[in-house]
PDB file of N, CA and C in Angstrom:
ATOM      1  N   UNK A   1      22.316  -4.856   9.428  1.00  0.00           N
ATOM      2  CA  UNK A   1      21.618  -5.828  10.244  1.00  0.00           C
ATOM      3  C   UNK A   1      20.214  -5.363  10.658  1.00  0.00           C
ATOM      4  N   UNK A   2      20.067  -3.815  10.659  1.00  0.00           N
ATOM      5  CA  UNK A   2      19.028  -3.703  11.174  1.00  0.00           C
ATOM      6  C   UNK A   2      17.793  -3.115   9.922  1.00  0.00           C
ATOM      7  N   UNK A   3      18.381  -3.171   8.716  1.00  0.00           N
ATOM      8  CA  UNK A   3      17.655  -2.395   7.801  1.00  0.00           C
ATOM      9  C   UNK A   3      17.165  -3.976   7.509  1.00  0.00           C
ATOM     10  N   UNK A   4      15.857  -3.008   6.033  1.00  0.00           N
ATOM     11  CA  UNK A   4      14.882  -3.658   5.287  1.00  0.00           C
ATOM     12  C   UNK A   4      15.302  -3.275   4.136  1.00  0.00           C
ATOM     13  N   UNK A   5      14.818  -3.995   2.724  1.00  0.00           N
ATOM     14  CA  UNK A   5      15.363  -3.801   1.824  1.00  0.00           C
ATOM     15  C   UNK A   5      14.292  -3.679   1.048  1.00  0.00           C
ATOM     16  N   UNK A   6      13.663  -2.148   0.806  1.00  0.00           N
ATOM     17  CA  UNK A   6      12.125  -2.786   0.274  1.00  0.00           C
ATOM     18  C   UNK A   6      12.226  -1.899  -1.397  1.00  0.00           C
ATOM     19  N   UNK A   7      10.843  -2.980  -1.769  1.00  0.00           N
ATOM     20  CA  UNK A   7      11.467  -2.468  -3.720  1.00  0.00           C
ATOM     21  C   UNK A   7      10.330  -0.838  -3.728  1.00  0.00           C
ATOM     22  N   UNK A   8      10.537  -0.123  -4.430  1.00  0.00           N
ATOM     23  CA  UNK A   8       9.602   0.618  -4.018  1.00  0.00           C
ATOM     24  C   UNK A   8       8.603   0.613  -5.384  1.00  0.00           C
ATOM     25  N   UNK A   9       7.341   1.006  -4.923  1.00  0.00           N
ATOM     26  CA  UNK A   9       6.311   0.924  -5.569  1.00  0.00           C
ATOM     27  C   UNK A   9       5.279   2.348  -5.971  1.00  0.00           C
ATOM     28  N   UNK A  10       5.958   3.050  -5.255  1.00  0.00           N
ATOM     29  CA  UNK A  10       5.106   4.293  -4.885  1.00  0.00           C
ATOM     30  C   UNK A  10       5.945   4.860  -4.054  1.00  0.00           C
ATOM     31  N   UNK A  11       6.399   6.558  -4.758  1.00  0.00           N
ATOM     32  CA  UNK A  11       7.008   7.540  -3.998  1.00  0.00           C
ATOM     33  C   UNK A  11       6.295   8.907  -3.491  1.00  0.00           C
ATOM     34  N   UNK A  12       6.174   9.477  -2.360  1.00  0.00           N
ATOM     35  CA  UNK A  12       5.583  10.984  -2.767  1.00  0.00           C
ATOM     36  C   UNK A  12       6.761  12.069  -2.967  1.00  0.00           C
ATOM     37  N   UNK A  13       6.300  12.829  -3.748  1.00  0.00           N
ATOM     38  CA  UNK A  13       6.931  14.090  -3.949  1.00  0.00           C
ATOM     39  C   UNK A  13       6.613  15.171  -2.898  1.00  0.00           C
ATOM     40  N   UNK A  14       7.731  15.382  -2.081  1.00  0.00           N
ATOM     41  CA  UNK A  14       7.068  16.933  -1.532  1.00  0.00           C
ATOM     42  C   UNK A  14       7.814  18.320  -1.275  1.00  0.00           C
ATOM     43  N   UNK A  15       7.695  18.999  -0.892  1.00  0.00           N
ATOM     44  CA  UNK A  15       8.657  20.628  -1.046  1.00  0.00           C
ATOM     45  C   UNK A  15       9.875  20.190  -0.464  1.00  0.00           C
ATOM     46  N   UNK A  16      10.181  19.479   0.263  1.00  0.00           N
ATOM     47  CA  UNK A  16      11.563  19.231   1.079  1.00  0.00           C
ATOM     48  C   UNK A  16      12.367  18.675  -0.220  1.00  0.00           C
ATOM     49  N   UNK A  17      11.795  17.919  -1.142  1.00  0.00           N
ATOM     50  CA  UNK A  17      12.439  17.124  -2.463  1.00  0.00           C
ATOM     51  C   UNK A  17      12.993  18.168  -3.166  1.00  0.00           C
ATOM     52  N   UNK A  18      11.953  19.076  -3.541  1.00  0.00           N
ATOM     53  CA  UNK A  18      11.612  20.140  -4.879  1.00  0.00           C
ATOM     54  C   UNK A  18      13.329  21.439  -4.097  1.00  0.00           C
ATOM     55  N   UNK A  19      12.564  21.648  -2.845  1.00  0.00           N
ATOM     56  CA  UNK A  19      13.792  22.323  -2.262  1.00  0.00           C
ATOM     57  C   UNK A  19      15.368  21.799  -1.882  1.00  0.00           C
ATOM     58  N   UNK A  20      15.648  20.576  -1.770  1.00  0.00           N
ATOM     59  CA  UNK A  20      16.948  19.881  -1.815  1.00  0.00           C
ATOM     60  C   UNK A  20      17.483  20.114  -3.499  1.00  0.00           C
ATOM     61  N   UNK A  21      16.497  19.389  -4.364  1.00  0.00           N
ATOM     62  CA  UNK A  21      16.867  19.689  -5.598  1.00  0.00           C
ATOM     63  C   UNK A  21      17.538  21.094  -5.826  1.00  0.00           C
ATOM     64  N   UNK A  22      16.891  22.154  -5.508  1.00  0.00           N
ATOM     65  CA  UNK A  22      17.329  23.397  -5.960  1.00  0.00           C
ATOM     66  C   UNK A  22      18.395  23.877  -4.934  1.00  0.00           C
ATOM     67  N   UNK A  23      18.937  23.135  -4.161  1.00  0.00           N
ATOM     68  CA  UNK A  23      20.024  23.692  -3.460  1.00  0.00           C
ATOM     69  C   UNK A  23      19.876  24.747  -2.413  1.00  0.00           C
ATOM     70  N   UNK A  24      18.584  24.860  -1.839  1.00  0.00           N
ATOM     71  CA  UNK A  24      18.255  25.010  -1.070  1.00  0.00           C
ATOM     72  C   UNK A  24      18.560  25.104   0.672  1.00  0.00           C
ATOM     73  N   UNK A  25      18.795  23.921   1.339  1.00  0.00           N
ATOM     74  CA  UNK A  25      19.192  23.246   2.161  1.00  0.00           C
ATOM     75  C   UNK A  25      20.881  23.613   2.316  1.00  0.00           C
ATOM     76  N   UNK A  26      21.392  23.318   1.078  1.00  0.00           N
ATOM     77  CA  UNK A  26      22.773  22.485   0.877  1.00  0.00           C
ATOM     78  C   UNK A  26      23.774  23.330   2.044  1.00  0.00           C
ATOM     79  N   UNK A  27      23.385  24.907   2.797  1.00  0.00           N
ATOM     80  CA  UNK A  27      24.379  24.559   4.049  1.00  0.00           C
ATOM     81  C   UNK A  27      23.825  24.049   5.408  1.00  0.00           C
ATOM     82  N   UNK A  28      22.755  22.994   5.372  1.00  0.00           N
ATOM     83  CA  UNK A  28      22.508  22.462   6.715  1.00  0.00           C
ATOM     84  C   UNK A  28      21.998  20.883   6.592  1.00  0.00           C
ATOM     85  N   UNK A  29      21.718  20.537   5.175  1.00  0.00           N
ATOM     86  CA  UNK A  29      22.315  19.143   4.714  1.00  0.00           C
ATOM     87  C   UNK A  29      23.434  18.762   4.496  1.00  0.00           C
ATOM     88  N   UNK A  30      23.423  17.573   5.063  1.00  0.00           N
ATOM     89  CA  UNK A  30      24.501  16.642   4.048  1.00  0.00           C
ATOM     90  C   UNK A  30      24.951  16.435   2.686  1.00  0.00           C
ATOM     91  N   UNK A  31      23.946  16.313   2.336  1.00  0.00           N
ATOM     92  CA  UNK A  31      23.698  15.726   0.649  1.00  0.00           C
ATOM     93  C   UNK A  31      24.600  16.803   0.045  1.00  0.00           C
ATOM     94  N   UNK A  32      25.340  15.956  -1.078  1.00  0.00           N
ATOM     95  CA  UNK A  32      26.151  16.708  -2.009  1.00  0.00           C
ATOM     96  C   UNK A  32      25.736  15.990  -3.265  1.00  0.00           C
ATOM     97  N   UNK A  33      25.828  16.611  -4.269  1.00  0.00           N
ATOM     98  CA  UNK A  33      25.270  16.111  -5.810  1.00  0.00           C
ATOM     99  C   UNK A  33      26.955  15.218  -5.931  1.00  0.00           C
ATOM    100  N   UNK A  34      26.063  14.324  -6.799  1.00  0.00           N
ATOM    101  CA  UNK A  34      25.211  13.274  -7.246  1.00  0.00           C
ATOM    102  C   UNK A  34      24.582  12.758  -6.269  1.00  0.00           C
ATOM    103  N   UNK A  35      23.101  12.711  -6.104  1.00  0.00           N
ATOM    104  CA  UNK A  35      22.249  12.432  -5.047  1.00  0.00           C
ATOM    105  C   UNK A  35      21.070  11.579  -5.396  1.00  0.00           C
ATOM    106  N   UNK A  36      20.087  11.191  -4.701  1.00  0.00           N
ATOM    107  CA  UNK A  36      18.841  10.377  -5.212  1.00  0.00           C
ATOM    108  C   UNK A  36      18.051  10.943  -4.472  1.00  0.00           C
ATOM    109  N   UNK A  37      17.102  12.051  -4.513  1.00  0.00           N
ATOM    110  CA  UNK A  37      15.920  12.255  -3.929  1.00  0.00           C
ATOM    111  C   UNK A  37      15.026  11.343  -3.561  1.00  0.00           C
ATOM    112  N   UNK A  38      13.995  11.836  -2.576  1.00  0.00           N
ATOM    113  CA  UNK A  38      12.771  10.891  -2.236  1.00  0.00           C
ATOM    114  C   UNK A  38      12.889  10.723  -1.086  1.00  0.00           C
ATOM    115  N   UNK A  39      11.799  11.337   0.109  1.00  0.00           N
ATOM    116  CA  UNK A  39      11.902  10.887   1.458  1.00  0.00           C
ATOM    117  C   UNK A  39      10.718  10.183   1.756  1.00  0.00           C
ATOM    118  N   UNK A  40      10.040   9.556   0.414  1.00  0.00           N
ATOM    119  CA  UNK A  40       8.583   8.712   1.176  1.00  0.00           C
ATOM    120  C   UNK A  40       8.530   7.667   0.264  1.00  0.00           C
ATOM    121  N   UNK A  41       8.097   6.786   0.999  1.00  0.00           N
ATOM    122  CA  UNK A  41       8.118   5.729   0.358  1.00  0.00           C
ATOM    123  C   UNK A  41       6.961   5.025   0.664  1.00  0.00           C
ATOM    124  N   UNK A  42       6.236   3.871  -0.611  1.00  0.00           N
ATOM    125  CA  UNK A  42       5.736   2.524  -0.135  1.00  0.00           C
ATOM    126  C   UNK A  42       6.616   1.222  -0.930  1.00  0.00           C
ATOM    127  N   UNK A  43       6.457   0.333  -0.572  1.00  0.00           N
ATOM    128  CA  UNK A  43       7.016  -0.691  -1.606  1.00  0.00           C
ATOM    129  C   UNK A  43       6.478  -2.033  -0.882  1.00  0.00           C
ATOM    130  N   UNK A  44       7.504  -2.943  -1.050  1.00  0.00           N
ATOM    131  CA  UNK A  44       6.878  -4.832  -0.424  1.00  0.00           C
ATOM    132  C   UNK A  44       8.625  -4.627  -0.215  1.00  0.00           C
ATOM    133  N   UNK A  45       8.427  -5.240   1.130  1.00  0.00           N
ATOM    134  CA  UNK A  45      10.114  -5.800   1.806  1.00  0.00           C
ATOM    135  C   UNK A  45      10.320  -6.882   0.600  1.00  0.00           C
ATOM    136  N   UNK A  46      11.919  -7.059   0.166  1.00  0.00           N
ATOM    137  CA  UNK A  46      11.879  -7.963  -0.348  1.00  0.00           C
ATOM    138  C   UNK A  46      12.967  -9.035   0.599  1.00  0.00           C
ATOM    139  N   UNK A  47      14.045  -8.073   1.222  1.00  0.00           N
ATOM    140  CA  UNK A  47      14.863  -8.445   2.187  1.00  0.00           C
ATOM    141  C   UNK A  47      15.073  -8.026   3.553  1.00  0.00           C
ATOM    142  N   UNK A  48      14.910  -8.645   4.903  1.00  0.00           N
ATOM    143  CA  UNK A  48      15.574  -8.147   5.776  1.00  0.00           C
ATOM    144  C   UNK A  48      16.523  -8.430   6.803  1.00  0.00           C
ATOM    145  N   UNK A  49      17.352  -7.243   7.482  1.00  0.00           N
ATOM    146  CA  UNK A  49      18.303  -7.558   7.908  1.00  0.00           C
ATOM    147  C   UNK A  49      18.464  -8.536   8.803  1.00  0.00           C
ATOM    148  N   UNK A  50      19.348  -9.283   9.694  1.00  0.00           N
ATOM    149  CA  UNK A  50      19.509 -10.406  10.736  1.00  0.00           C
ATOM    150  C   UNK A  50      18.810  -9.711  11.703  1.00  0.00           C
ATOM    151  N   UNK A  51      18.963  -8.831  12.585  1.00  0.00           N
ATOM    152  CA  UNK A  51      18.105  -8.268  13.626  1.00  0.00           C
ATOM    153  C   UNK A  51      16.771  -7.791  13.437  1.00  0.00           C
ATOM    154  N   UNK A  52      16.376  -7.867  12.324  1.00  0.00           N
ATOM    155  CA  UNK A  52      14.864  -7.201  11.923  1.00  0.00           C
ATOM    156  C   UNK A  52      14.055  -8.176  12.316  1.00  0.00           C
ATOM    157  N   UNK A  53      12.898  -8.206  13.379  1.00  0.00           N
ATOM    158  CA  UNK A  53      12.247  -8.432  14.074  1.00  0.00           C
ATOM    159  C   UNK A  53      10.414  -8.067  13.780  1.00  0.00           C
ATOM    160  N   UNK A  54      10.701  -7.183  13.202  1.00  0.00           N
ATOM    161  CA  UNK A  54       8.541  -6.519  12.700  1.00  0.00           C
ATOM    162  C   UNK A  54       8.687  -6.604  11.177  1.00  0.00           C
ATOM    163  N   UNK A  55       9.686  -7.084  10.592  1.00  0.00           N
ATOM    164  CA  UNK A  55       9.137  -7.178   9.282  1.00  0.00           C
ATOM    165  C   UNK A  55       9.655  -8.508   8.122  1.00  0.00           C
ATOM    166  N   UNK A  56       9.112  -9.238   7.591  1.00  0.00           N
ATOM    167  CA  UNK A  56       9.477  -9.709   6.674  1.00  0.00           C
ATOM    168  C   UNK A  56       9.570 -10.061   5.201  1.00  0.00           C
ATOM    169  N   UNK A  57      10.248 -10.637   4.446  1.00  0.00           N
ATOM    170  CA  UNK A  57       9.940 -10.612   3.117  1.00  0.00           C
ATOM    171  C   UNK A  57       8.758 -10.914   2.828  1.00  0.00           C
ATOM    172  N   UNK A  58       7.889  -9.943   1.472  1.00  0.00           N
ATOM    173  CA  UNK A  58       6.562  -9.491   1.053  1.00  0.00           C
ATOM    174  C   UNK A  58       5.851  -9.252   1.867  1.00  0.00           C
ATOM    175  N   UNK A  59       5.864  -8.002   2.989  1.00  0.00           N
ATOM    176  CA  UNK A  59       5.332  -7.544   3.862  1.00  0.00           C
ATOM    177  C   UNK A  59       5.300  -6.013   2.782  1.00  0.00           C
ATOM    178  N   UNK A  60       4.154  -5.517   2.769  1.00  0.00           N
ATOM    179  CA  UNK A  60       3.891  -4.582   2.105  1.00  0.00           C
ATOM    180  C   UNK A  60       4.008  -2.747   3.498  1.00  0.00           C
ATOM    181  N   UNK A  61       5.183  -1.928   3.059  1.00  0.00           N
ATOM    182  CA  UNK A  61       5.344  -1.068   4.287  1.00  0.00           C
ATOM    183  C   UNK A  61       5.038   0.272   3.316  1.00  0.00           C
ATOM    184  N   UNK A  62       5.320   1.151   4.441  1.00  0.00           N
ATOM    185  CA  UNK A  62       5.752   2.730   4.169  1.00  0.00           C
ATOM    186  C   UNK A  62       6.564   2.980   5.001  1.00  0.00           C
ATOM    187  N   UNK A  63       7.619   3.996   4.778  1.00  0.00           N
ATOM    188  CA  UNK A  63       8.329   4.236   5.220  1.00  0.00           C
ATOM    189  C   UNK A  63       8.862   6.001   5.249  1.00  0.00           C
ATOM    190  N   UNK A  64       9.724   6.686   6.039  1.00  0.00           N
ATOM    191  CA  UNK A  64      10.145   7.630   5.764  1.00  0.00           C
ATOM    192  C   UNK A  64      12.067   7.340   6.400  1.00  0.00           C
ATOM    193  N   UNK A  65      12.688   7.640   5.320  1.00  0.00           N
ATOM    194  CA  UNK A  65      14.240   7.048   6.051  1.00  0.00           C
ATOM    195  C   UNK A  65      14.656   8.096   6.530  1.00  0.00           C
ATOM    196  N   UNK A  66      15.167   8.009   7.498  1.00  0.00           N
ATOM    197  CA  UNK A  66      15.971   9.183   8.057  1.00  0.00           C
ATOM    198  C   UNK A  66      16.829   9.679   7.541  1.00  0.00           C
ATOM    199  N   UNK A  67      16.953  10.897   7.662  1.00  0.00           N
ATOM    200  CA  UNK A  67      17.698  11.971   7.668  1.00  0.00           C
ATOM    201  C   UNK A  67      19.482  11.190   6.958  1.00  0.00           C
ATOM    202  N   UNK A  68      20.329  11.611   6.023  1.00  0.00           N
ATOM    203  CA  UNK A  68      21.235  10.718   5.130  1.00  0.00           C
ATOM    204  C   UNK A  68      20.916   9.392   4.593  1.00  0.00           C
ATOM    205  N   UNK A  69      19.726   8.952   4.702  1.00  0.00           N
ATOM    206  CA  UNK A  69      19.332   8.005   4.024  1.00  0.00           C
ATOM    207  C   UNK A  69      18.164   7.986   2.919  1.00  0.00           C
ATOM    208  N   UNK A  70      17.944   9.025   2.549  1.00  0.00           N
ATOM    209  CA  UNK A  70      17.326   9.398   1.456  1.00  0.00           C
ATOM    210  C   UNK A  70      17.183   8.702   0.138  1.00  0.00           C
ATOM    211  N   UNK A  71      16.553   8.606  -0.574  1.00  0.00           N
ATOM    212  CA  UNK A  71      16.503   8.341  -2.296  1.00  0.00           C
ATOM    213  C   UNK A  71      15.504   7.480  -2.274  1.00  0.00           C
ATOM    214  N   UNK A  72      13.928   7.585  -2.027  1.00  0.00           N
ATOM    215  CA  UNK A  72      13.219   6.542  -2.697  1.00  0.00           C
ATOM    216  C   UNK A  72      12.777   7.204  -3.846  1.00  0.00           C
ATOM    217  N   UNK A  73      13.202   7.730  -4.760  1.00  0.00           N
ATOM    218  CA  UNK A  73      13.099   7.807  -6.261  1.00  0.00           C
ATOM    219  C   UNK A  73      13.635   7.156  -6.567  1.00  0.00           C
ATOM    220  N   UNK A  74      14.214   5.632  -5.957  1.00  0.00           N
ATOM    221  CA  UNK A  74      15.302   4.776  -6.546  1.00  0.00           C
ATOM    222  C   UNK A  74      14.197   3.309  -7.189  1.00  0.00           C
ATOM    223  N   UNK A  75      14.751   2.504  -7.399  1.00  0.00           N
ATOM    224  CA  UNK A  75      14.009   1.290  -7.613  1.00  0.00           C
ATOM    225  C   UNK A  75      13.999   0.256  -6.115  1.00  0.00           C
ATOM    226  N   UNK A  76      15.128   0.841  -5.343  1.00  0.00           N
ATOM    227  CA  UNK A  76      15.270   0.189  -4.137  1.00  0.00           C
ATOM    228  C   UNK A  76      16.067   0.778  -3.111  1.00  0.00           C
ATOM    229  N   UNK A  77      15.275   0.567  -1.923  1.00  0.00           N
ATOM    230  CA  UNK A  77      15.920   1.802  -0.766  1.00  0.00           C
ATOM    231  C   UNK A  77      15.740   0.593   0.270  1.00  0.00           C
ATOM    232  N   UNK A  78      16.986   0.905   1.396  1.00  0.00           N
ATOM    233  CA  UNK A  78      17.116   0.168   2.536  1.00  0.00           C
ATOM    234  C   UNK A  78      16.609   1.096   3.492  1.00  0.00           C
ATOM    235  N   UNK A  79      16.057   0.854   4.421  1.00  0.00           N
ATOM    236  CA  UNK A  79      15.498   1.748   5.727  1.00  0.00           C
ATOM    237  C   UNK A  79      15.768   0.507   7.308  1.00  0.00           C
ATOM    238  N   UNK A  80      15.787   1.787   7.825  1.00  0.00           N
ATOM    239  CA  UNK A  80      15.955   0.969   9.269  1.00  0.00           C
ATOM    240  C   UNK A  80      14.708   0.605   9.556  1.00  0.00           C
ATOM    241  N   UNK A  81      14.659  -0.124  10.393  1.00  0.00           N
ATOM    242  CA  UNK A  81      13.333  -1.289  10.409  1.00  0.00           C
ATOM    243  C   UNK A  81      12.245   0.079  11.914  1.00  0.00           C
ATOM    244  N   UNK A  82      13.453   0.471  12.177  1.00  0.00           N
ATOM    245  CA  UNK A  82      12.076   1.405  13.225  1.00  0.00           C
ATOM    246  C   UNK A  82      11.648   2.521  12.153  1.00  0.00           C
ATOM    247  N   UNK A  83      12.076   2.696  10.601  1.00  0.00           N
ATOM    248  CA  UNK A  83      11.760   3.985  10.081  1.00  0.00           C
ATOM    249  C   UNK A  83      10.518   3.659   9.222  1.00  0.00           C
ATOM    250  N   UNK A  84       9.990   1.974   9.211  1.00  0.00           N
ATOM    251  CA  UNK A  84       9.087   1.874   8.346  1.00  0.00           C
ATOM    252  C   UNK A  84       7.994   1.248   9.365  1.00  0.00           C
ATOM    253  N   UNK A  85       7.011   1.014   8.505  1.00  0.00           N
ATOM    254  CA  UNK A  85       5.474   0.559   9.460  1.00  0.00           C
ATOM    255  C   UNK A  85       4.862  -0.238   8.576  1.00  0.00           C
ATOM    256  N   UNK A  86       3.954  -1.307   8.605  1.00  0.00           N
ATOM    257  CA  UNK A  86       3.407  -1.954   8.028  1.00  0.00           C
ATOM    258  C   UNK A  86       2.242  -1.304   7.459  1.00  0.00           C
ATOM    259  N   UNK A  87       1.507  -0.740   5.919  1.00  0.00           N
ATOM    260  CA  UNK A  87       1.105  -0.201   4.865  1.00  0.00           C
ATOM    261  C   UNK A  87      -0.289  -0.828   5.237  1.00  0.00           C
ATOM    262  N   UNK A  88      -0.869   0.003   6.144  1.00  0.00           N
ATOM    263  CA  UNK A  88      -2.698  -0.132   5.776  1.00  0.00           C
ATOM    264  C   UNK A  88      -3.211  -0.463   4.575  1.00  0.00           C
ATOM    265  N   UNK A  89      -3.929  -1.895   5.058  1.00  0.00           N
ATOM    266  CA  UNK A  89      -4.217  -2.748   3.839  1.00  0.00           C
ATOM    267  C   UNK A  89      -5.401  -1.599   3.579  1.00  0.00           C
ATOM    268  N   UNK A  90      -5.649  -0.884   3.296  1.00  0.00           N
ATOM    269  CA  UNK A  90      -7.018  -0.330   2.875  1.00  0.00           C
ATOM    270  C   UNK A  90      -6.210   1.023   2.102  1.00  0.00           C
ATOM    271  N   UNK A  91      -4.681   1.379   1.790  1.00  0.00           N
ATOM    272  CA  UNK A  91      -4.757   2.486   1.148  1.00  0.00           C
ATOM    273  C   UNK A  91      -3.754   1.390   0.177  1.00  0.00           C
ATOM    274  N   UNK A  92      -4.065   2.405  -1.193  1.00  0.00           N
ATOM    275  CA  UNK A  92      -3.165   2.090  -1.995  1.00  0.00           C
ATOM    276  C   UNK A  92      -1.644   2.194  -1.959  1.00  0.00           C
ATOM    277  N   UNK A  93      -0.606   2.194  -2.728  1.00  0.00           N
ATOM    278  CA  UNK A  93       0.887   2.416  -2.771  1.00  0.00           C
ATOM    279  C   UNK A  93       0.852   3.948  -2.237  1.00  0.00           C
ATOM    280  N   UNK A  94       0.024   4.304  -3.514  1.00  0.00           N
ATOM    281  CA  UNK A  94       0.411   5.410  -3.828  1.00  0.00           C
ATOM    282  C   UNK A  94      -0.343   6.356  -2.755  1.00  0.00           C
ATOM    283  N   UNK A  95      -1.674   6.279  -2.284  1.00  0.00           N
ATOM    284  CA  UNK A  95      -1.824   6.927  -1.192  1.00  0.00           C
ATOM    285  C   UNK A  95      -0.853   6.539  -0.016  1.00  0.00           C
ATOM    286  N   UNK A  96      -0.199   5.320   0.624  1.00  0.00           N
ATOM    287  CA  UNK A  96       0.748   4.919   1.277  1.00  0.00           C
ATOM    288  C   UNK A  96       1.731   6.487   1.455  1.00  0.00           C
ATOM    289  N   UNK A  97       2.273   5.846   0.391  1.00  0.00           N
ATOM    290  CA  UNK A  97       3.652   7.170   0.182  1.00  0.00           C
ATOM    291  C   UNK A  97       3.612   8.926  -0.042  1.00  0.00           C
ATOM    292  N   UNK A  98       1.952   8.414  -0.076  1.00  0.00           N
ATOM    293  CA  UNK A  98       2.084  10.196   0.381  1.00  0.00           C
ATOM    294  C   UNK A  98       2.110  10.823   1.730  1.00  0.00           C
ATOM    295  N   UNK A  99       1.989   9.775   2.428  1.00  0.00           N
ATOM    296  CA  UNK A  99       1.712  10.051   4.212  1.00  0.00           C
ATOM    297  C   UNK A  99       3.060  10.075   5.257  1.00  0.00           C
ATOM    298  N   UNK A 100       4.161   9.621   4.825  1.00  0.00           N
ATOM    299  CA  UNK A 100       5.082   9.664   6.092  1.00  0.00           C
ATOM    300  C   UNK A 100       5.748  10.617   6.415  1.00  0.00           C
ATOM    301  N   UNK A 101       6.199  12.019   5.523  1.00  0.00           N
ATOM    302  CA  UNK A 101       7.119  12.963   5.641  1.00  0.00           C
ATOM    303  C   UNK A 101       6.344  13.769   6.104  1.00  0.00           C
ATOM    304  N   UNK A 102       4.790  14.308   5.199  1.00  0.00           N
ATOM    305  CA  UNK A 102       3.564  15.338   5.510  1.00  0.00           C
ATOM    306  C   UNK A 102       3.116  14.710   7.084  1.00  0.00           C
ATOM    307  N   UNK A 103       2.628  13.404   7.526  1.00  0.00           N
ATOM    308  CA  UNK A 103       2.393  13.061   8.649  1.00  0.00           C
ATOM    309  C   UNK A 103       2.648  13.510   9.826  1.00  0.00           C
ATOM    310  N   UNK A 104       4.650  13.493   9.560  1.00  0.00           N
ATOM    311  CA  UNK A 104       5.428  13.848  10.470  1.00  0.00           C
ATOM    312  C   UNK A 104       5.196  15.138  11.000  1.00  0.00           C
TER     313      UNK A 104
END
């Protein structure tokens, strides 16, 4: 109810990815293989949930999903609607998605 359903368009890669991959983390994560990397995202909402309130379909966002909600290396990632922000019309996708994890 409270997520967005956005397609993604643009992912960044960053050491937290490169280091989950290599098993790194794996005794203070969750994540167990078979997994989907990717903690940044841009894309266009295509769906959102009944309670979602700041965003709607073809609203262009970025996002970073929290913590077990991982994988925008996917073609499509749901995020909670407080984990994304509406995508400064002045950067591209791909600059978009390099900003929410490094930001943090």
């Amino acid at each position: 109810d409270n997520d967005v359903l956005v397609e993604v368009h643009a992912a960044g890669v960053n050491l937290l990815d490169s280091k989950l991959r290599d098993g790194e983390f794996k005794l203070i994560v969750p994540y167990r293989p078979p997994f989907i990397l990717g903690h940044d995202v841009a894309g266009i909402v295509v769906r959102a949930g009944s309670k979602v309130r700041k965003f709607k379909a073809g609203d262009e966002v970025y996002a970073r999903p929290r913590d077990g909600r991982i994988g925008t290396f996917a073609e499509f990632i749901a995020v909670e609607e407080a984990d994304a922000a509406l995508k400064p019309k002045n950067l591209s996708m791909e600059e978009a998605a390099s900003i929410p994890l490094v930001g943090l």
